[in-house]
N, C-alpha and C. Protein backbone atom coordinates (compact mmCIF):
# COMPACT_ATOMS: atom_id res chain seq x y z
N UNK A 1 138.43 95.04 107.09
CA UNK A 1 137.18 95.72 106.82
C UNK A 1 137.48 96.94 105.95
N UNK A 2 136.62 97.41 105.04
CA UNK A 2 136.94 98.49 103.95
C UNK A 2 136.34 100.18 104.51
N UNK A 3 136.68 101.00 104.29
CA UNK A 3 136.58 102.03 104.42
C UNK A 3 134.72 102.17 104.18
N UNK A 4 133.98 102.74 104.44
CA UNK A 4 132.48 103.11 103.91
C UNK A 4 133.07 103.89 103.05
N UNK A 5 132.12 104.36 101.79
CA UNK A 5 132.11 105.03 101.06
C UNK A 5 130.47 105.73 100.52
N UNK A 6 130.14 107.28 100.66
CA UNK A 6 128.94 107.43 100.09
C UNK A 6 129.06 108.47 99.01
N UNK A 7 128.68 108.08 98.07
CA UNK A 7 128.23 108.58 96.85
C UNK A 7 126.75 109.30 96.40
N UNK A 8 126.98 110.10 95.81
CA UNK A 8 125.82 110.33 95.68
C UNK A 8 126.24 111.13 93.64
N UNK A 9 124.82 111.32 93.24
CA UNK A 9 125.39 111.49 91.91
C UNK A 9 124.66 112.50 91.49
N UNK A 10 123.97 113.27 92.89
CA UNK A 10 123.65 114.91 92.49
C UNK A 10 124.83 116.07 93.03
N UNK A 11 124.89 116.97 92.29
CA UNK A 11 125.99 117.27 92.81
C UNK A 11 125.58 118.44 93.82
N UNK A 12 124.27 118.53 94.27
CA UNK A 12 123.97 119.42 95.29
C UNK A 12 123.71 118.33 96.22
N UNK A 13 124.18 117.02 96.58
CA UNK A 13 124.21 116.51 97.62
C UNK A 13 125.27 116.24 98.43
N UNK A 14 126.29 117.05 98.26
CA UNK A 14 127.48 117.28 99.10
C UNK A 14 127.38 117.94 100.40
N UNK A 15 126.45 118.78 100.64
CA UNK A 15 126.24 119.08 102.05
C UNK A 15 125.64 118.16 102.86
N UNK A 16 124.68 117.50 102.19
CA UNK A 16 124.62 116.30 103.01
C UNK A 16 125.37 115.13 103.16
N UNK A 17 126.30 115.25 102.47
CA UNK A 17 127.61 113.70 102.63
C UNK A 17 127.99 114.42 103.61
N UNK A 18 128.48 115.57 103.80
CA UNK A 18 129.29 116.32 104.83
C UNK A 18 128.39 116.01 106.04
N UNK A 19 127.32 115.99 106.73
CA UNK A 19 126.71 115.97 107.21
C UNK A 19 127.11 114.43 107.90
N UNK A 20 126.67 113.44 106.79
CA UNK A 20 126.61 111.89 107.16
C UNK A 20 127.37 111.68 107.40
N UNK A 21 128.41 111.32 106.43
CA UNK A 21 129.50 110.77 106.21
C UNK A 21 130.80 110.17 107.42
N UNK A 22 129.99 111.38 108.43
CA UNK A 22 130.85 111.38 109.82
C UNK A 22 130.48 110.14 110.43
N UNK A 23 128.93 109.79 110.72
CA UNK A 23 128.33 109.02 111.30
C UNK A 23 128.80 107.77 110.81
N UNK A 24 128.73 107.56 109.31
CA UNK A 24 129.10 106.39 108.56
C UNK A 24 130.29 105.38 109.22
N UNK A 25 131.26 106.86 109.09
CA UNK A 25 132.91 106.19 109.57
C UNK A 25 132.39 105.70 110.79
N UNK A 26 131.51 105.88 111.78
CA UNK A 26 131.93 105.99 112.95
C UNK A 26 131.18 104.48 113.37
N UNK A 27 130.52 103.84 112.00
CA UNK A 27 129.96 102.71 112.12
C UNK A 27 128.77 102.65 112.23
N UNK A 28 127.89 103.72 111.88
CA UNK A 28 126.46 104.10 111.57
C UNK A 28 126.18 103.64 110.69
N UNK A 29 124.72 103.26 110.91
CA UNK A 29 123.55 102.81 109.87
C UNK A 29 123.85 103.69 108.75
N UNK A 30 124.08 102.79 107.45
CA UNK A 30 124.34 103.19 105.57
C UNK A 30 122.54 103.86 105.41
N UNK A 31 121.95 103.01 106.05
CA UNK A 31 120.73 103.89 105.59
C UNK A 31 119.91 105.21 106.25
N UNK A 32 120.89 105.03 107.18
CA UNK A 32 120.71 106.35 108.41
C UNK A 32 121.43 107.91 107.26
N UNK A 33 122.51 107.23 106.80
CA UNK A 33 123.57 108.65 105.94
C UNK A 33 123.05 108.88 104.91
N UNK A 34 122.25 107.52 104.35
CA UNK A 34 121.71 107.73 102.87
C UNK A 34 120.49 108.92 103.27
N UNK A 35 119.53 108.31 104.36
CA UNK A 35 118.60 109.59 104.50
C UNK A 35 118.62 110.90 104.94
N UNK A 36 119.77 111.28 105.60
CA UNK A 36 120.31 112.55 105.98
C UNK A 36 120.64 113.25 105.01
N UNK A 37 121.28 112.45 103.84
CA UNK A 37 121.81 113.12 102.81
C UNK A 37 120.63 113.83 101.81
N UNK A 38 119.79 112.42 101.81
CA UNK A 38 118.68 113.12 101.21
C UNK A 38 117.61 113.76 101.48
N UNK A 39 117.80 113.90 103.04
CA UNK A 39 116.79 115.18 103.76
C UNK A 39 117.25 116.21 104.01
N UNK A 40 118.72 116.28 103.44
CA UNK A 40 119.04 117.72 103.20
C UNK A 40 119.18 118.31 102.11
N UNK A 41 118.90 117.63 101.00
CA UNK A 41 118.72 118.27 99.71
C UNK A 41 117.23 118.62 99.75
N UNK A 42 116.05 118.08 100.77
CA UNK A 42 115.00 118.20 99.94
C UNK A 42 114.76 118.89 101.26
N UNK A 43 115.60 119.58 101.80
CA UNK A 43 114.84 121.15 102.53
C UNK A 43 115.56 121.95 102.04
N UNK A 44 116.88 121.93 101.08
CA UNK A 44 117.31 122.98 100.69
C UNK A 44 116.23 123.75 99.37
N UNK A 45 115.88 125.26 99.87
CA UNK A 45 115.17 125.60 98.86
C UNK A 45 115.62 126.48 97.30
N UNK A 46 117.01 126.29 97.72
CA UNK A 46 117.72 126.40 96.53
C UNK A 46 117.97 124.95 95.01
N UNK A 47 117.48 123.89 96.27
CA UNK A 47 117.62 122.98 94.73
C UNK A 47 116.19 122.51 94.60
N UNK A 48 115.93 123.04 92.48
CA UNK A 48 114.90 123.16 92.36
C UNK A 48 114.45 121.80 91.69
N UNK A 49 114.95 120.36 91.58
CA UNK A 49 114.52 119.23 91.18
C UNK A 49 114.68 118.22 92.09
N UNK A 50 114.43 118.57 93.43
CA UNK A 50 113.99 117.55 94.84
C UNK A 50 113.20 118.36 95.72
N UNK A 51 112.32 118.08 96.71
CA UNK A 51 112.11 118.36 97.74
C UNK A 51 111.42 119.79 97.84
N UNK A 52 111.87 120.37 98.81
CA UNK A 52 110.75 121.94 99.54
C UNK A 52 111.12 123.16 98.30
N UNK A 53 112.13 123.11 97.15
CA UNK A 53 112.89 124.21 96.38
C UNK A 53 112.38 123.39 94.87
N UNK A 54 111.63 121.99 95.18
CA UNK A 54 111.82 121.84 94.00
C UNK A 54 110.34 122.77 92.94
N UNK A 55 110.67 122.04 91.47
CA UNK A 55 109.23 122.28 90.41
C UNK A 55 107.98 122.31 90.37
N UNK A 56 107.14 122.61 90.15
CA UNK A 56 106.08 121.82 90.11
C UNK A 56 105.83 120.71 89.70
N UNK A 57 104.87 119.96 89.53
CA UNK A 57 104.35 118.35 88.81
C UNK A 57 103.57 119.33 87.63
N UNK A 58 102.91 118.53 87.04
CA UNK A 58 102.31 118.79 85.73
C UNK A 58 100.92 119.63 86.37
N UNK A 59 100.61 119.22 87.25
CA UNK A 59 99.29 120.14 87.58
C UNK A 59 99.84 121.39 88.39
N UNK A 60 100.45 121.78 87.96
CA UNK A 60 101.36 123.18 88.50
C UNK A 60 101.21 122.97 90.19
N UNK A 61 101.33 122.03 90.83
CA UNK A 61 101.18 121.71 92.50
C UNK A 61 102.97 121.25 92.75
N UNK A 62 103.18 120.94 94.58
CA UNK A 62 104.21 120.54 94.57
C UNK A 62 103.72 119.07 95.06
N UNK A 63 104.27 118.12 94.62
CA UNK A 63 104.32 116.64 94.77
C UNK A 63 105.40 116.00 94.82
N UNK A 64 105.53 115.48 95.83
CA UNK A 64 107.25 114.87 96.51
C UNK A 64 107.07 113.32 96.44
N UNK A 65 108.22 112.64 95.90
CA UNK A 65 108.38 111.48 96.49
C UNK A 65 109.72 110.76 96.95
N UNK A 66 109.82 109.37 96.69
CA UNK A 66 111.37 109.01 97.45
C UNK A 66 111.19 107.31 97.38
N UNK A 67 112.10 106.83 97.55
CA UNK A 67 112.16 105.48 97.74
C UNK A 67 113.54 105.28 98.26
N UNK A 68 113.26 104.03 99.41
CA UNK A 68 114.23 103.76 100.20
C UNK A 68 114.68 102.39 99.96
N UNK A 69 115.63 101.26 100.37
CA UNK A 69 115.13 100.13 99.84
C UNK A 69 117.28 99.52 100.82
N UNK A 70 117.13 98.61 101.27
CA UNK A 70 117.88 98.04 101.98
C UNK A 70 118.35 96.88 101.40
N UNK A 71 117.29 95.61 100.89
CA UNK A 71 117.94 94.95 100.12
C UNK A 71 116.43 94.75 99.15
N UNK A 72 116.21 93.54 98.35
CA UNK A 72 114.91 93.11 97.25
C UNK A 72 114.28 93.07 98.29
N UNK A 73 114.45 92.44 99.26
CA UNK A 73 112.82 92.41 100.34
C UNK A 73 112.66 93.23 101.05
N UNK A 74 113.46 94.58 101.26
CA UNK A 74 112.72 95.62 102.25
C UNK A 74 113.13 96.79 101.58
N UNK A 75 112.07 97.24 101.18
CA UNK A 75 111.85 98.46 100.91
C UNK A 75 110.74 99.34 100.99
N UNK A 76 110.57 100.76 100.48
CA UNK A 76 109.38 101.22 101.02
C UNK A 76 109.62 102.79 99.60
N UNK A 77 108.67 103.02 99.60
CA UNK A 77 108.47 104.54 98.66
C UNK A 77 107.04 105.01 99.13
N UNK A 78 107.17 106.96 99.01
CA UNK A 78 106.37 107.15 98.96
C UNK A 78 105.93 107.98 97.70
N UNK A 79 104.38 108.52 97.32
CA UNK A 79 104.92 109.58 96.02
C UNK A 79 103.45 110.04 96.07
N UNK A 80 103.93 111.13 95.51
CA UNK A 80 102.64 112.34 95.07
C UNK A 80 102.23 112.38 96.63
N UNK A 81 103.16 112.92 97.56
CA UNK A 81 103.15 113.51 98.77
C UNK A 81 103.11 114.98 98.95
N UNK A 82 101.97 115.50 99.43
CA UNK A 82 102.01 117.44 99.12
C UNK A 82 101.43 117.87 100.14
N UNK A 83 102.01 117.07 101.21
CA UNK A 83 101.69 117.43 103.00
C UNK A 83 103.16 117.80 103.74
N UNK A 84 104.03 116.86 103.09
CA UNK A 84 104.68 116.64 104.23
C UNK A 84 106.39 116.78 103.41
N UNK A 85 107.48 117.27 103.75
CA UNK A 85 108.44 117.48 103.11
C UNK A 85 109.56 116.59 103.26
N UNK A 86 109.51 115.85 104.28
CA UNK A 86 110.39 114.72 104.40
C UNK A 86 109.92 113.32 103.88
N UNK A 87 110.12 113.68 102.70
CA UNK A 87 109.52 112.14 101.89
C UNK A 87 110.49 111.45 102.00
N UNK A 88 111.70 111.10 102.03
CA UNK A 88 112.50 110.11 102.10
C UNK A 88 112.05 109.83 103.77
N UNK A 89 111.88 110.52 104.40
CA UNK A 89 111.60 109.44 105.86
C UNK A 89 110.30 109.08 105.91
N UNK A 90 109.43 109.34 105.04
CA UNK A 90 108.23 108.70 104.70
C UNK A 90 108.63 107.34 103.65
N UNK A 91 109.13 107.53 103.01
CA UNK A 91 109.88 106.02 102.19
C UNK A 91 109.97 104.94 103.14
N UNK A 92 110.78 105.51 104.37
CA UNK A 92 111.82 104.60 105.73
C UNK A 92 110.31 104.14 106.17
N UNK A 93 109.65 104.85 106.36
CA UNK A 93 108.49 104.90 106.98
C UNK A 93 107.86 103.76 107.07
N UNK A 94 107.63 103.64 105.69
CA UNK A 94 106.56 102.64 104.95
C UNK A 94 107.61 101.67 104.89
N UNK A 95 108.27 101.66 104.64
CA UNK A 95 109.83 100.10 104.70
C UNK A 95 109.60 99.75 105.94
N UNK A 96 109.67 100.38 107.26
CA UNK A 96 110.16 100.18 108.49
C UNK A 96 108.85 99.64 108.91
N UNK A 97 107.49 100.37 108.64
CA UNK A 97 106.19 99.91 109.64
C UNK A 97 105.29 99.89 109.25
N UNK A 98 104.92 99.34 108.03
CA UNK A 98 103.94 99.26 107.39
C UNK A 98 104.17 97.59 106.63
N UNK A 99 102.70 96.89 106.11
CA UNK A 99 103.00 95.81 105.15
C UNK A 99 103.23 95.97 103.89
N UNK A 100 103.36 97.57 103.27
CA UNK A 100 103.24 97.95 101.80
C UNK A 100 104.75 98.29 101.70
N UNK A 101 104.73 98.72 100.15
CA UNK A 101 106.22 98.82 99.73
C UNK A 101 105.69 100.13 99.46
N UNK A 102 105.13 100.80 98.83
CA UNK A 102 104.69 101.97 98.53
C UNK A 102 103.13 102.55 98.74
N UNK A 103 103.02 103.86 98.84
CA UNK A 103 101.81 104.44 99.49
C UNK A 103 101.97 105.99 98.73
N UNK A 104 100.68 106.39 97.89
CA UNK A 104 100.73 107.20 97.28
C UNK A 104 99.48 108.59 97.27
N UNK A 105 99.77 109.56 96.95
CA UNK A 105 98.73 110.54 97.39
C UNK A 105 98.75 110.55 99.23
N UNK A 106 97.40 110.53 99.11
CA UNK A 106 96.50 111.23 100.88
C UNK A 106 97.28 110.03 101.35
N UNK A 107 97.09 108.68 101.28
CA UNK A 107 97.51 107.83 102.27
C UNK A 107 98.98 107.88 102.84
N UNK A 108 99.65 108.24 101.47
CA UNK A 108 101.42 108.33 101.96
C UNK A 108 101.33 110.01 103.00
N UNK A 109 100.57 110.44 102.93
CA UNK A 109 100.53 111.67 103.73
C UNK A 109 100.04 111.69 105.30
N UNK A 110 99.15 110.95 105.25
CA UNK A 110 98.39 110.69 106.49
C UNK A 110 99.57 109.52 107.69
């Protein structure tokens, strides 16, 4: 069996590999580390192109999204989310318990 390996290709997502990465080895869900990783970039409010630190959208508002995706048949995204700050577990969300692949605006919020 091969070592896990997680990558990521922002380079402010190293606190969250640090985070996962433990779980990974230890034979944890890949999509459990993938979302840790990326629910800790998008509460850090120092990085300003994800999550609670990020830009505005074009209508000077904040609007979050994410997509999760396991293999071609299960996946889930959400987008133009401006309720709720854990959009990647809103992605899981809609993958995990819903019949849609994606859900956008009020509905991905609600």
């Amino acid at each position: 069996m091969s070592t896990p390996l997680l990558l990521a290709t922002w380079s402010f997502a190293q606190a969250g590999i640090d985070l996962a990465l433990p779980g990974l080895l230890q034979g944890g869900d890949p999509l459990d580390a993938c979302t840790l990783t990326c629910e800790t970039a998008e509460q850090d409010e120092r990085v300003d192109s994800v999550g609670y630190g990020g830009l505005p959208d074009a209508s000077g508002a904040m609007s979050l999204d994410a997509c999760v995706m396991r293999s071609p048949s299960e996946c889930g995204s959400a987008c133009f989310v401006t309720r709720h700050l854990e959009v990647t577990r809103l992605a899981r969300f809609v993958m995990e318990k819903t019949p849609h692949v994606m859900l956008a605006g009020a509905p991905a919020d609600d």
